[in-house]
C-alpha atoms as a PDB file:
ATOM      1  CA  UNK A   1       0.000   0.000   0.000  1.00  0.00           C
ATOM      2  CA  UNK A   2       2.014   2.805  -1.113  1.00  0.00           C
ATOM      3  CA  UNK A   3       0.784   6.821  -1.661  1.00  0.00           C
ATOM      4  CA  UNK A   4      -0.632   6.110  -4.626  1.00  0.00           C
ATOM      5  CA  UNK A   5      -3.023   3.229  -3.445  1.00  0.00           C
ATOM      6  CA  UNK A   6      -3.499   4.889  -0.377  1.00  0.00           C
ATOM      7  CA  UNK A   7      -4.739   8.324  -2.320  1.00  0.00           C
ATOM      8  CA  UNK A   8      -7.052   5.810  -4.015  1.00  0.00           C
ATOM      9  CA  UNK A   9      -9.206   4.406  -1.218  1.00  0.00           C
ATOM     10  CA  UNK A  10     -12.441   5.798  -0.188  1.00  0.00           C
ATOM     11  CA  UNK A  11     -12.378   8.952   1.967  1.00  0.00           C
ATOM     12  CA  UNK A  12     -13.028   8.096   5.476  1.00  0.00           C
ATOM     13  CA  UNK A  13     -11.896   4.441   5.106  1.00  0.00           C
ATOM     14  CA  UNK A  14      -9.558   2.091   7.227  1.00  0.00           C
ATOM     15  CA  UNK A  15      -7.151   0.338   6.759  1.00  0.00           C
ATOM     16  CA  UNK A  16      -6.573  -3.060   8.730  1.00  0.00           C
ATOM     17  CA  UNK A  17      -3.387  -4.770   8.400  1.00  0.00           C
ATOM     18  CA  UNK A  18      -2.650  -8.339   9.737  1.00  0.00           C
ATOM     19  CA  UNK A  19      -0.572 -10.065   7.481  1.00  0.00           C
ATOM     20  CA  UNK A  20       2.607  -7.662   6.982  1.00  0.00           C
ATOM     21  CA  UNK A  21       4.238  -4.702   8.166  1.00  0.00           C
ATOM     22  CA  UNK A  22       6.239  -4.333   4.926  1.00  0.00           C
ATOM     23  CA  UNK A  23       3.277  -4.262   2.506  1.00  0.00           C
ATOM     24  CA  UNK A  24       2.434  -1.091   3.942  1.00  0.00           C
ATOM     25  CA  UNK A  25       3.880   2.372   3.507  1.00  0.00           C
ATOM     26  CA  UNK A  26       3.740   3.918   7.129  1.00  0.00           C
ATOM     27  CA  UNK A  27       5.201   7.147   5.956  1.00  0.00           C
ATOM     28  CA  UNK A  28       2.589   7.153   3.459  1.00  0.00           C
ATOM     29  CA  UNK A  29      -0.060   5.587   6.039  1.00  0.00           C
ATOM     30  CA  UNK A  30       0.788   8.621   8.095  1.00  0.00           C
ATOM     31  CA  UNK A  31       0.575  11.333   5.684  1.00  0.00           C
ATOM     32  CA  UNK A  32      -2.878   9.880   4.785  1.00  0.00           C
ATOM     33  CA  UNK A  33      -3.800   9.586   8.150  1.00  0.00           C
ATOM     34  CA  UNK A  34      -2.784  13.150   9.316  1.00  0.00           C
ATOM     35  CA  UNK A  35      -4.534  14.136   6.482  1.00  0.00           C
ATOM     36  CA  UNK A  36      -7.917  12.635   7.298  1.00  0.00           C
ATOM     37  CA  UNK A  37      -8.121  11.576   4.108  1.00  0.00           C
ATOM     38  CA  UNK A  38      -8.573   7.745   5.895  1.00  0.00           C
ATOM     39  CA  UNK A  39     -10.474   7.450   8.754  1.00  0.00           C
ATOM     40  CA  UNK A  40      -8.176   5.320  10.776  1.00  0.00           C
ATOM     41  CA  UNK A  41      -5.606   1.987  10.620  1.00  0.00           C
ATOM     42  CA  UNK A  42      -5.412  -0.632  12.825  1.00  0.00           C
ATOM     43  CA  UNK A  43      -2.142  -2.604  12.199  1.00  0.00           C
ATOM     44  CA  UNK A  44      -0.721  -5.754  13.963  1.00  0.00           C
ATOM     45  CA  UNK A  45       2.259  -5.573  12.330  1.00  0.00           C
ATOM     46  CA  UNK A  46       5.045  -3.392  11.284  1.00  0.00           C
ATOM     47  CA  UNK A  47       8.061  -2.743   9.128  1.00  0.00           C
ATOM     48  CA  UNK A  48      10.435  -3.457  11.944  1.00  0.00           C
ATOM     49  CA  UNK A  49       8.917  -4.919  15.397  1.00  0.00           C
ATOM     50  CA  UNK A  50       9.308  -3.655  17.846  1.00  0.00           C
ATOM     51  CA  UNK A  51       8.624  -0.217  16.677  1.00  0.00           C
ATOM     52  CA  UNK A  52      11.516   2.313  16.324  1.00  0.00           C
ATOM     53  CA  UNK A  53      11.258   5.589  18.017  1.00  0.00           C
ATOM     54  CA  UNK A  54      10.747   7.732  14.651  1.00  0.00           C
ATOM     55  CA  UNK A  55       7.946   5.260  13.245  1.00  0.00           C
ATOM     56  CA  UNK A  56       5.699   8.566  11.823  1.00  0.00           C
ATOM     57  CA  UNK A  57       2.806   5.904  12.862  1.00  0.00           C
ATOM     58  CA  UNK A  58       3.651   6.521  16.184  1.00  0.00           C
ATOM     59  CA  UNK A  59       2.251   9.905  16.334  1.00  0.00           C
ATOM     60  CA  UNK A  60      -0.424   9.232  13.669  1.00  0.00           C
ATOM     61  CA  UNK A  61      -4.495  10.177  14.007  1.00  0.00           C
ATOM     62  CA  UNK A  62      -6.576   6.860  14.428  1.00  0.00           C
ATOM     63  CA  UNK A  63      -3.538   4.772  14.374  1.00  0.00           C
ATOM     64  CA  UNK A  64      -4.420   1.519  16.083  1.00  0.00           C
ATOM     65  CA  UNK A  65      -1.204  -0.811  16.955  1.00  0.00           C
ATOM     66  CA  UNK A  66      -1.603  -3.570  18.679  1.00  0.00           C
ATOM     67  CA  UNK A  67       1.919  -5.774  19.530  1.00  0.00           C
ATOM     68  CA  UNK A  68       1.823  -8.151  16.911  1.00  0.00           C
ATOM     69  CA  UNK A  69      -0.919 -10.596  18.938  1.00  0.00           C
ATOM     70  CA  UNK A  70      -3.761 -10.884  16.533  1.00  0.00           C
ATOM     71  CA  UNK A  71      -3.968 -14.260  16.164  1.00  0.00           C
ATOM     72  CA  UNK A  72      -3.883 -14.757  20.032  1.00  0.00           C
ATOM     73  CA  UNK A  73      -7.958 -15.054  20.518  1.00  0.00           C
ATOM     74  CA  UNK A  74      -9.030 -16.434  23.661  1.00  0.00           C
ATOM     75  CA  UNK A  75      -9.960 -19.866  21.928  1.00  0.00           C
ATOM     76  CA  UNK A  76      -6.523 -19.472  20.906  1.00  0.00           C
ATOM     77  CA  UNK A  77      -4.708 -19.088  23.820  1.00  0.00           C
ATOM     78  CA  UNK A  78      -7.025 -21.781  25.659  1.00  0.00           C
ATOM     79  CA  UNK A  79      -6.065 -24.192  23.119  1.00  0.00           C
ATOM     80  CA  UNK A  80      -2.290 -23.571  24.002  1.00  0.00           C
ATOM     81  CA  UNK A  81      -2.533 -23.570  27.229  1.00  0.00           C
ATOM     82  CA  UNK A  82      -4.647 -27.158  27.301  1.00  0.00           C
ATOM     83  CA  UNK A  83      -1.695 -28.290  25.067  1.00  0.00           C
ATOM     84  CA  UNK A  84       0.552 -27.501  27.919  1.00  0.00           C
ATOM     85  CA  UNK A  85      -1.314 -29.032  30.824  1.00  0.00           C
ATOM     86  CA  UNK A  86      -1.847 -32.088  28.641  1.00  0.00           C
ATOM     87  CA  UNK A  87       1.995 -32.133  27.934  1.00  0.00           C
ATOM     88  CA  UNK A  88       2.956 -31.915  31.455  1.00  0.00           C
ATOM     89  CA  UNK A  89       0.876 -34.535  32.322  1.00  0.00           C
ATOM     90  CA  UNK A  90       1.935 -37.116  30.197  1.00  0.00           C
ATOM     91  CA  UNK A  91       5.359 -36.305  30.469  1.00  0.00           C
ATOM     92  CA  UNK A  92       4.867 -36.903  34.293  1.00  0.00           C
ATOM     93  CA  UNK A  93       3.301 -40.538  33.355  1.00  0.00           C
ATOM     94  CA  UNK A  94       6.204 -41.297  30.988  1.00  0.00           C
ATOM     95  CA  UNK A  95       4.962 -40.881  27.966  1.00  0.00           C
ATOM     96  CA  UNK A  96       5.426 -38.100  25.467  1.00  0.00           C
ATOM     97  CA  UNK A  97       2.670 -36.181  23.029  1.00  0.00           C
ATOM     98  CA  UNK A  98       3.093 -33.682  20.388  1.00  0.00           C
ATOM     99  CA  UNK A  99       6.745 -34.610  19.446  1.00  0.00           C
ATOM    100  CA  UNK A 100       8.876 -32.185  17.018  1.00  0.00           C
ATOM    101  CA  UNK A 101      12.159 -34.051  16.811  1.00  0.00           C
ATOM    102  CA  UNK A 102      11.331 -37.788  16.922  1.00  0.00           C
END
């Protein structure tokens, strides 16, 4: 999403990015944002995690960041942490589940 694409969208729209911090502009996403030309962003990732001090997103209007956890729903992280329990406890019975490196 450079300036160009981001010149392109409808005024007043957001832009939501999950996937990666690289296919966005963020000085771009800034400008646009400071602007108000779109209405907001809400980004789980960045160009470089963690975020460097003179990221222009930083200071941004309606710049949503959250710390790169988007996939971590709370079905998500209750899975995991069943996976855990259920690894401790056969590990403390001998036997092993969920190998990697067999």
């Amino acid at each position: 999403m450079n300036a160009e694409r981001l010149a392109s969208m409808k005024a007043g729209a957001w832009l939501i990015n999950t996937s990666r911090g690289p296919l966005v502009d963020e000085a771009a996403l800034a400008e646009s944002l400071n602007s108000s030309h779109l209405g907001g962003a809400g980004l789980d990732v960045l160009c470089k995690e963690p975020m460097e001090k003179g990221n222009p997103l930083r200071t941004a209007k309606n710049c949503l960041i959250t710390p790169h956890i988007a996939w971590a729903t709370l079905e998500a992280r209750t899975r995991l942490i069943d996976q855990v329990v259920a690894n401790i406890a056969a590990w403390q019975h001998g036997a092993s589940i969920n190998v990697v490196n067999a």
